[in-house]
Protein backbone atom coordinates (compact mmCIF):
# COMPACT_ATOMS: atom_id res chain seq x y z
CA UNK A 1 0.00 0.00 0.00
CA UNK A 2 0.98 3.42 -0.63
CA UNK A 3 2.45 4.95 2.97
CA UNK A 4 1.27 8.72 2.14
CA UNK A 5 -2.01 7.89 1.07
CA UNK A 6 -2.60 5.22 3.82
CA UNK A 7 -1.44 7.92 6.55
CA UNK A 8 -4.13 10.17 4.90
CA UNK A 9 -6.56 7.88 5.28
CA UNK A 10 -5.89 6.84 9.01
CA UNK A 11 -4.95 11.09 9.55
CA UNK A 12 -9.03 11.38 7.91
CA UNK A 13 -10.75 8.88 10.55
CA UNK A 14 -8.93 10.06 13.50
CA UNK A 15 -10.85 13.60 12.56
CA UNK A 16 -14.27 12.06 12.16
CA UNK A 17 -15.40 10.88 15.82
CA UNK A 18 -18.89 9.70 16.72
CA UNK A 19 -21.11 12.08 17.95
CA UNK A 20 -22.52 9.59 20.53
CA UNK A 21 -21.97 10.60 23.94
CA UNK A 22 -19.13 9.03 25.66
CA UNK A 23 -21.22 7.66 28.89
CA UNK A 24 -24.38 6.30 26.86
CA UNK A 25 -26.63 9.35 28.92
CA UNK A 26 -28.76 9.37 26.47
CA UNK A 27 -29.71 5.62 26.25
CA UNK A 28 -33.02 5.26 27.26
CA UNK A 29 -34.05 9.04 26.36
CA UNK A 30 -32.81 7.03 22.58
CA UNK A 31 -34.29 3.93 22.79
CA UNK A 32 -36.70 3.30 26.04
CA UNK A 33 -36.26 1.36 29.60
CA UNK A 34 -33.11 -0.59 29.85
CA UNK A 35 -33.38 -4.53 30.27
CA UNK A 36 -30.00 -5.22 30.59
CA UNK A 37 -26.49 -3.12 31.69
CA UNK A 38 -24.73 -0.26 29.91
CA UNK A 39 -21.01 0.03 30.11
CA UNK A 40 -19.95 3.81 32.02
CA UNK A 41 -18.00 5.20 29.02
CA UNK A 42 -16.59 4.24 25.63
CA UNK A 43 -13.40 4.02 23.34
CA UNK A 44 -12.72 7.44 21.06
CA UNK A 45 -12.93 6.54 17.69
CA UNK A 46 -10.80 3.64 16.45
CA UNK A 47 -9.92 1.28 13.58
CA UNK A 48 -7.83 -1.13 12.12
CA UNK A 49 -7.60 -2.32 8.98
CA UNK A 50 -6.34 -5.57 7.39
CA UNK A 51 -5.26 -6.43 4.10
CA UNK A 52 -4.27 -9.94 2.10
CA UNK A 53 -4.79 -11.22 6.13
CA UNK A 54 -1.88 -8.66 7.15
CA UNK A 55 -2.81 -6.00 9.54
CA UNK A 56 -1.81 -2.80 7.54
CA UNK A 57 -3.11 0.20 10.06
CA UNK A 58 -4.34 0.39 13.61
CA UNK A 59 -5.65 3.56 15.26
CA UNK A 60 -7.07 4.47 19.07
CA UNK A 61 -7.99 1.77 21.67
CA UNK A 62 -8.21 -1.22 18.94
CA UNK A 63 -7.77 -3.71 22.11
CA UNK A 64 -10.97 -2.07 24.26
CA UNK A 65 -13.70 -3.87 25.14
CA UNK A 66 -17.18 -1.71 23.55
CA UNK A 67 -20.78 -2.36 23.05
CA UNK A 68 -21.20 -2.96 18.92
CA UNK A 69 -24.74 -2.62 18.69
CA UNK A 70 -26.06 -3.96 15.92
CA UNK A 71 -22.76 -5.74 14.70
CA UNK A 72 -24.10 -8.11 16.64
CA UNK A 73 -27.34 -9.27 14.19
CA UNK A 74 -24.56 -10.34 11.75
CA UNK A 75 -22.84 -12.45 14.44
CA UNK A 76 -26.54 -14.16 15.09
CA UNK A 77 -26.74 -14.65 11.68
CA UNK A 78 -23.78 -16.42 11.73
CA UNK A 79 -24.56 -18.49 14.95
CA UNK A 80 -27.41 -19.47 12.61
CA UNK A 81 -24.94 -20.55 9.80
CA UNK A 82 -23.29 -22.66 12.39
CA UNK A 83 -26.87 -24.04 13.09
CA UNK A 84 -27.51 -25.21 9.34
CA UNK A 85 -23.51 -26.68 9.55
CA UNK A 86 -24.74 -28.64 12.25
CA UNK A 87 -28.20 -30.01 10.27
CA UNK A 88 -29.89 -29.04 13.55
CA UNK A 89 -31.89 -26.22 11.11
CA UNK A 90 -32.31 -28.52 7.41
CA UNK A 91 -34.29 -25.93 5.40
CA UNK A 92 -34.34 -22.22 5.42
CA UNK A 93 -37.81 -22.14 4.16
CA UNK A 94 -39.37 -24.23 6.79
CA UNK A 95 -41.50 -22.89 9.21
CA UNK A 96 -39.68 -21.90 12.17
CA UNK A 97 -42.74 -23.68 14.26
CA UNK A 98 -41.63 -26.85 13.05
CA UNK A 99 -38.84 -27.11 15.10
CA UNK A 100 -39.81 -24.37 18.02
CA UNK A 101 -43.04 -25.64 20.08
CA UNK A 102 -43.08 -23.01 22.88
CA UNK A 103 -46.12 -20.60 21.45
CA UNK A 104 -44.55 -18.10 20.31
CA UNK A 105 -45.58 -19.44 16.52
CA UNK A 106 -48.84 -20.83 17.18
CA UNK A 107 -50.89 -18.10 16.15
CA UNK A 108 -52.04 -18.52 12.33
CA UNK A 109 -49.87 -15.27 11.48
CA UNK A 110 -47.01 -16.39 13.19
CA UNK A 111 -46.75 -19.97 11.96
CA UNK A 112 -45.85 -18.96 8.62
CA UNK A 113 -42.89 -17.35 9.71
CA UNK A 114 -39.60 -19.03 8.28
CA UNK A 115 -35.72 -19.11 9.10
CA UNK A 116 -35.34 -16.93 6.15
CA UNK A 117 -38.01 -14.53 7.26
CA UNK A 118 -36.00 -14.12 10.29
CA UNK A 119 -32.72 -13.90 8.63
CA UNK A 120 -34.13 -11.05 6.26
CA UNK A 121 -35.73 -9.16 8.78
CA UNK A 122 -39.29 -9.47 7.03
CA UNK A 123 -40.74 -12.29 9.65
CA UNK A 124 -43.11 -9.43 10.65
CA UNK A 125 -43.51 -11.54 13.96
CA UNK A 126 -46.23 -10.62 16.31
CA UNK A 127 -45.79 -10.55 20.19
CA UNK A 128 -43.88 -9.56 23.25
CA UNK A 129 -40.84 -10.80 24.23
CA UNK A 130 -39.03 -9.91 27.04
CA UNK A 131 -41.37 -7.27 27.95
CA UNK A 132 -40.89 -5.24 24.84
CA UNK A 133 -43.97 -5.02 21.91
CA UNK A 134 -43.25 -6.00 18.08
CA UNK A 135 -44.91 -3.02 17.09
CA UNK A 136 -42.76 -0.70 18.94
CA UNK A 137 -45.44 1.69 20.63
CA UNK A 138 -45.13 2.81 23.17
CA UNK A 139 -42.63 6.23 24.59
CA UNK A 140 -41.34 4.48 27.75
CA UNK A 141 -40.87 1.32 26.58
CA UNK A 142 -38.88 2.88 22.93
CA UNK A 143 -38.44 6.42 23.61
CA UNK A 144 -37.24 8.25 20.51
CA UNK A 145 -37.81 5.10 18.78
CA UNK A 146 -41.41 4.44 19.33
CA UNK A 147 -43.29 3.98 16.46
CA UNK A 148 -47.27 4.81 14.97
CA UNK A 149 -48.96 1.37 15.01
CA UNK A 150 -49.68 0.02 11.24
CA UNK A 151 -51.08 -3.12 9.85
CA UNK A 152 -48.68 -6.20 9.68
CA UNK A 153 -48.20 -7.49 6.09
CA UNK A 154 -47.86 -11.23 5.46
CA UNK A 155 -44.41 -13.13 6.69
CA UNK A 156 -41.64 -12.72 4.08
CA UNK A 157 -43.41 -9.37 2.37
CA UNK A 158 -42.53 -6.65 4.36
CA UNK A 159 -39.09 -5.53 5.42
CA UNK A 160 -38.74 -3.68 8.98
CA UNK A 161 -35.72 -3.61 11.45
CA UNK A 162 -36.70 -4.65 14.47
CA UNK A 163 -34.83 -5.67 17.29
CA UNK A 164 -37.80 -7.24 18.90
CA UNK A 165 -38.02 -9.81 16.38
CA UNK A 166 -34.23 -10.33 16.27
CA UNK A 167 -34.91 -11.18 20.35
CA UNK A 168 -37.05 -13.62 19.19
CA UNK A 169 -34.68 -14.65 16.69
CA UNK A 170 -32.19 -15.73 19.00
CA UNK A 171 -34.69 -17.17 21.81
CA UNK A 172 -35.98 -19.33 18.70
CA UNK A 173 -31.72 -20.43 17.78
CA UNK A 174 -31.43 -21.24 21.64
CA UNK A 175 -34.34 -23.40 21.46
CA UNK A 176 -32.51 -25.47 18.29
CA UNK A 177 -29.36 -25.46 19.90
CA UNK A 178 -31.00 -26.38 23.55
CA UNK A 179 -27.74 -24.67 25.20
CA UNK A 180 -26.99 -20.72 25.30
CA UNK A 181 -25.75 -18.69 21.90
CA UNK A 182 -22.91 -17.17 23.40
CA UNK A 183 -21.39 -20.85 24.30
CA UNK A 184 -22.32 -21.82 20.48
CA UNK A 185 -20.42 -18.91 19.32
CA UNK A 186 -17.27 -19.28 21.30
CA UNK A 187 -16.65 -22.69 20.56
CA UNK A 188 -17.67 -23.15 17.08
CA UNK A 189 -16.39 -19.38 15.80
CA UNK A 190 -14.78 -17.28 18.30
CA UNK A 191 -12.17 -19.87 19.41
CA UNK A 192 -11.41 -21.28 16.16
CA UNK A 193 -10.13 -17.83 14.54
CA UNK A 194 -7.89 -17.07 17.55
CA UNK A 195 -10.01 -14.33 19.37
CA UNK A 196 -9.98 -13.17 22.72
CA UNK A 197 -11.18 -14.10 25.82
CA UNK A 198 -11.87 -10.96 26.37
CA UNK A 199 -15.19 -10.31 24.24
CA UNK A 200 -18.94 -10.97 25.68
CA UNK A 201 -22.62 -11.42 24.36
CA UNK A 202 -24.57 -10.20 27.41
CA UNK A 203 -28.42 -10.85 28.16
CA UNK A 204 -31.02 -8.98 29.79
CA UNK A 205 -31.62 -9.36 33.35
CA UNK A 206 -34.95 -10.89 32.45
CA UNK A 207 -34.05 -13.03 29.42
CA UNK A 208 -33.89 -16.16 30.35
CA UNK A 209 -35.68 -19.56 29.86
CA UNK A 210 -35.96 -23.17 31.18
CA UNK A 211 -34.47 -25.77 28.65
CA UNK A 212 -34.46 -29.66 30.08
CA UNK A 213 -34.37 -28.32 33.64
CA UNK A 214 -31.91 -25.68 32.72
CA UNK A 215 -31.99 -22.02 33.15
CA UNK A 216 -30.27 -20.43 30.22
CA UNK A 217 -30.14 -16.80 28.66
CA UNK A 218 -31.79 -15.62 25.90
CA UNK A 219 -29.50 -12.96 24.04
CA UNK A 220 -30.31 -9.82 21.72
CA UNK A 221 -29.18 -8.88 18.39
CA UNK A 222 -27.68 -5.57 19.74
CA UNK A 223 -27.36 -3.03 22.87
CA UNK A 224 -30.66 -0.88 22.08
CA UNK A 225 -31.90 -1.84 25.56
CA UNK A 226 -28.06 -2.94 27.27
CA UNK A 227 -26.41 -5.90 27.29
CA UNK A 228 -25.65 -7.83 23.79
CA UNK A 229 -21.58 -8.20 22.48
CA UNK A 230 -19.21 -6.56 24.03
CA UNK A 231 -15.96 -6.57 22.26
CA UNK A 232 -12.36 -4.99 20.99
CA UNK A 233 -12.33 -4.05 17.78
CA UNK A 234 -9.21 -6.94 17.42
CA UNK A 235 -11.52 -9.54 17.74
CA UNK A 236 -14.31 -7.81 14.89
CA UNK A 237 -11.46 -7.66 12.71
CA UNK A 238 -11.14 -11.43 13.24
CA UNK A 239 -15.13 -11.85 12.22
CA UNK A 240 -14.82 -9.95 9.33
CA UNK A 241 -11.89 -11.80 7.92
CA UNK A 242 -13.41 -14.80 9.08
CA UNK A 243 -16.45 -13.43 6.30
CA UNK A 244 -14.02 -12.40 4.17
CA UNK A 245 -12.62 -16.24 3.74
CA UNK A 246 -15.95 -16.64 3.20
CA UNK A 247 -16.49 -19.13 6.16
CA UNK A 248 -12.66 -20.62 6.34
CA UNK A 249 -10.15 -20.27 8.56
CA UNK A 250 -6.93 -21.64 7.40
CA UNK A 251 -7.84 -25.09 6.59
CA UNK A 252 -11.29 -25.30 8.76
CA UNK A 253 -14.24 -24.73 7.06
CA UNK A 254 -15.85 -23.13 10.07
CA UNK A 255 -19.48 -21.67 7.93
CA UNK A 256 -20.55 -23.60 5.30
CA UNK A 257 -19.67 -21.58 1.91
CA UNK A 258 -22.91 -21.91 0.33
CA UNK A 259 -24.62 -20.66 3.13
CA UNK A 260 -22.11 -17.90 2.60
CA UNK A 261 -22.75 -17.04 -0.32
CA UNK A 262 -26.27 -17.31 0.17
CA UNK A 263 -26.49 -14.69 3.33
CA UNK A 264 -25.01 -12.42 0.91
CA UNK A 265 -27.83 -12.18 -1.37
CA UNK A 266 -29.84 -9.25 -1.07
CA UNK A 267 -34.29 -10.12 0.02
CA UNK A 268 -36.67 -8.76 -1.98
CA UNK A 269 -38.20 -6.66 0.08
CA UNK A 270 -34.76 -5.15 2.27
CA UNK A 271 -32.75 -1.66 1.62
CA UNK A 272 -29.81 -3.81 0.24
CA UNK A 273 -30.04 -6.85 2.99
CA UNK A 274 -28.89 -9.77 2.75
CA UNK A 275 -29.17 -12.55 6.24
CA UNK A 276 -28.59 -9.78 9.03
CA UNK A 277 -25.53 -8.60 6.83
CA UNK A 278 -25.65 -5.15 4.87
CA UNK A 279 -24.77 -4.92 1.28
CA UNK A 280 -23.76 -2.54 -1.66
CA UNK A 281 -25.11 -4.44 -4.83
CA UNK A 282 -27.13 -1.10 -5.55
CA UNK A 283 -24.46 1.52 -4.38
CA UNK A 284 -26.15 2.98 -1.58
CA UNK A 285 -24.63 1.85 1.23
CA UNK A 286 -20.80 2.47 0.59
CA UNK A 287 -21.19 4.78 -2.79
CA UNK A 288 -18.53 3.74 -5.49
CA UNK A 289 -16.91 0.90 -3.97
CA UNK A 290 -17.59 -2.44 -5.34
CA UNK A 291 -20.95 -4.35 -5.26
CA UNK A 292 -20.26 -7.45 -3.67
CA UNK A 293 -18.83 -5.58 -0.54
CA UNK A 294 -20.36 -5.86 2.45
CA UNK A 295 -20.65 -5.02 6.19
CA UNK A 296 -22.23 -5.35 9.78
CA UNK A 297 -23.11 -1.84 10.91
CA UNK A 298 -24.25 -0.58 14.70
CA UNK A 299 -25.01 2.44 16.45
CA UNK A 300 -22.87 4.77 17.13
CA UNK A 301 -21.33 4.42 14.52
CA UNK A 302 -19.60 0.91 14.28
CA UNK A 303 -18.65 -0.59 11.67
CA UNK A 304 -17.16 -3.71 10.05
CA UNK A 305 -17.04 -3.36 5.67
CA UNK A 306 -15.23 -6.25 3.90
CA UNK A 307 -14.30 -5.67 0.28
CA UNK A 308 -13.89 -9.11 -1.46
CA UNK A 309 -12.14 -7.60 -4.37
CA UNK A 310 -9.95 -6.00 -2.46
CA UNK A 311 -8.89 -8.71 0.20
CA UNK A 312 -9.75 -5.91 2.71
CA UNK A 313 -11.44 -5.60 6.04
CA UNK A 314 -11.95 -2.64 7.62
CA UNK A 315 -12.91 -2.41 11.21
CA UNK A 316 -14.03 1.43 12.21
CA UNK A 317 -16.00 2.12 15.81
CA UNK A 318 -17.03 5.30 16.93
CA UNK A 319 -17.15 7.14 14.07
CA UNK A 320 -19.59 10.54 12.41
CA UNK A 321 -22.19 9.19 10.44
CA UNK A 322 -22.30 12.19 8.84
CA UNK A 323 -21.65 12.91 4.89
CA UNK A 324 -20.51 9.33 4.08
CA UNK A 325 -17.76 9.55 6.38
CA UNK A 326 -17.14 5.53 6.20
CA UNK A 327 -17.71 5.18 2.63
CA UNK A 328 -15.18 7.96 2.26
CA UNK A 329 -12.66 6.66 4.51
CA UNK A 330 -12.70 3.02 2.30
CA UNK A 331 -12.17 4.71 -0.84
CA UNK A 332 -9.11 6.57 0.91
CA UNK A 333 -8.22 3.20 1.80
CA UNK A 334 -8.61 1.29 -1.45
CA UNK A 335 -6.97 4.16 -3.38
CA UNK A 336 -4.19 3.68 -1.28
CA UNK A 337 -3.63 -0.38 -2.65
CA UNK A 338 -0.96 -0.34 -5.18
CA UNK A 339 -1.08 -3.75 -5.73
C-alpha cells in the first residue's frame, strides 16, 4: 500500500469521531427502559484495517472492550450458519414452528414465519418478548424510537428492522441449539479464529428460559436496551476476515460456503439486505466501492465493511455518520492499494 495515502486515510478517521456521547446518557431518552447493563464510558474513535490477512493500520484503543450494537445481528446470523452446519436447522424455508413448540408461533400469522423470514428481517412476527412489543409503541418502553402502530403485512413481504423480532430470533436459535448462543459462538467461531477471551454477548436481566431443567439466557441482536456483544475491535477484525474467507479459517471450514454465499444475497423486500448482513449491490450503502462488498453496521457508529475484491477488512467504531464519512474513509483506503 501506498504509505502517504494510507497515513491520509488513518490522519481522515482520527478527525471524524462519533457524535454519541461518551457515557451512553442518552440511552433510554434514545431507545426506552433498559433490560440489561450499559457500560460507564466508551473508546474514542478507532480502527484497524487488514489487508491480504496482514494487519496494515491500527488507530485508538483497537484492544478495548465496547458495546457494537447492531454488529451483533450479523454475528446471530452467523450463529445461525453454524446451526444449518450442524443439520440441527435442514431448510431455510421451513417454518420456524416446526422445530420451536413453545407458542410463540402458534398463532395462524405467526406460523408462517420461516428461518429466512428471520434472517431477512421481514418475519413481521407478532408478540412480546421480554417485555418489549413488536410493534414498537409505546414512549417508555422505545423512547425516541417508538413507532405509529400500522397493519402487519404477510411473513416474508414486508421488510422492517426490528430488534424485537431479532430477540425472538435468537430465543428461537437457543431453542434449536438447547444450550446458550454465546457458548455456540465461542466454541464453534470465536475460538477457532484465535479471538480473545476478552469479548462478551450479554443478556437482559430478564431473558432467560428453562431448557431440560436448565436455566439459560436468551440474548439480543444488539445493545438498544443494554447488554448484547461486548468486544475490541481486534476480535471484529477477526469476524470480518473470518467473512471475508468466506467461512474458512486456514484449513477449517468453520461456515458452510454456500450458506455464505447465500447470506449475501440481497431479500426482496430489504434496503440492500442480505441474512442480518448489509450490502452494496445497488451503491447505496458504501457509494462507489464495489458491489459485492459488504458489512455489519451498529449504532454509534460501528462498523465492520469487507471488500472481497480487495482482500480488505476494515474495522471502524465510533465514528460521524455524517456525509458518508465511512464510505469515504474506504475509498481513501482502497486508493491507497498499489497492488
Amino acid at each position: 500500500m501506498d504509505a502517504d495515502k494510507l497515513a491520509a486515510a488513518i490522519a481522515f478517521a482520527k478527525s471524524q469521531p462519533s457524535d454519541w456521547p461518551k457515557d451512553f446518557h442518552t440511552q433510554e431518552e434514545q431507545f426506552g427502559a433498559l433490560l440489561g447493563p450499559i457500560p460507564k464510558d466508551r473508546a474514542d474513535t478507532n480502527g484497524l484495517v487488514i489487508r491480504r490477512g496482514y494487519v496494515v493500520a491500527d488507530f485508538g484503543e483497537t484492544d478495548r472492550v465496547d458495546p457494537t450494537y447492531s454488529v451483533a445481528k450479523s454475528m446471530l446470523a452467523t450463529v445461525a450458519l453454524v446451526a444449518l452446519r450442524e443439520h440441527r436447522i435442514t431448510d431455510l424455508d421451513a417454518p420456524v414452528g416446526d422445530l420451536v413448540k413453545d407458542g410463540g408461533y402458534d398463532s395462524p400469522h405467526n406460523q408462517a414465519i420461516t428461518w429466512r423470514h428471520h434472517l431477512h428481517q421481514q418475519s413481521e412476527w407478532e408478540g412480546t418478548i421480554w417485555g418489549k412489543a413488536h410493534d414498537f409503541v409505546g414512549k417508555k418502553e422505545f423512547g425516541a424510537g417508538e413507532r405509529k402502530p400500522r397493519q402487519l403485512s404477510a411473513p416474508g413481504t414486508f421488510y422492517e428492522y426490528n430488534d424485537v423480532r431479532i430477540n425472538r430470533f435468537a430465543l428461537s436459535l437457543l431453542r434449536v441449539f438447547g444450550r446458550p448462543l454465546p457458548d455456540v459462538f465461542r466454541d464453534e467461531v470465536m475460538d477457532p479464529i484465535g479471538a480473545s477471551k476478552t469479548w462478551r454477548w450479554i443478556p437482559y436481566d430478564n431473558a432467560f428460559v428453562e431448557i431440560d431443567q436448565v436455566k439459560m439466557p436468551s440474548i439480543s441482536g444488539g445493545t438498544r436496551w443494554g447488554g448484547g456483544v461486548w468486544i475490541s475491535t481486534e476480535d471484529m477484525a477477526r469476524f470480518g476476515l473470518l467473512w471475508l474467507r468466506r467461512g474458512k479459517w486456514g484449513e477449517r471450514q468453520i461456515l458452510p460456503e454456500a450458506a455464505v454465499a447465500e447470506a449475501l444475497v440481497p431479500s426482496a423486500h430489504g434496503p440492500d439486505y442480505g441474512f442480518l448482513w448489509w450490502l452494496d449491490t445497488k451503491g447505496k450503502n458504501w457509494p462507489e466501492l464495489p458491489a459485492n462488498s459488504f458489512g455489519a453496521r451498529g449504532a454509534g457508529s460501528n462498523t465492520i465493511f469487507v471488500s472481497p475484491d480487495h482482500d480488505l477488512v476494515v474495522v471502524w467504531r465510533w465514528h460521524s455518520s455524517r456525509n458518508n464519512a465511512d464510505a469515504t474513509f474506504f475509498r481513501m483506503l482502497v486508493a491507497a492499494i498499489v497492488k
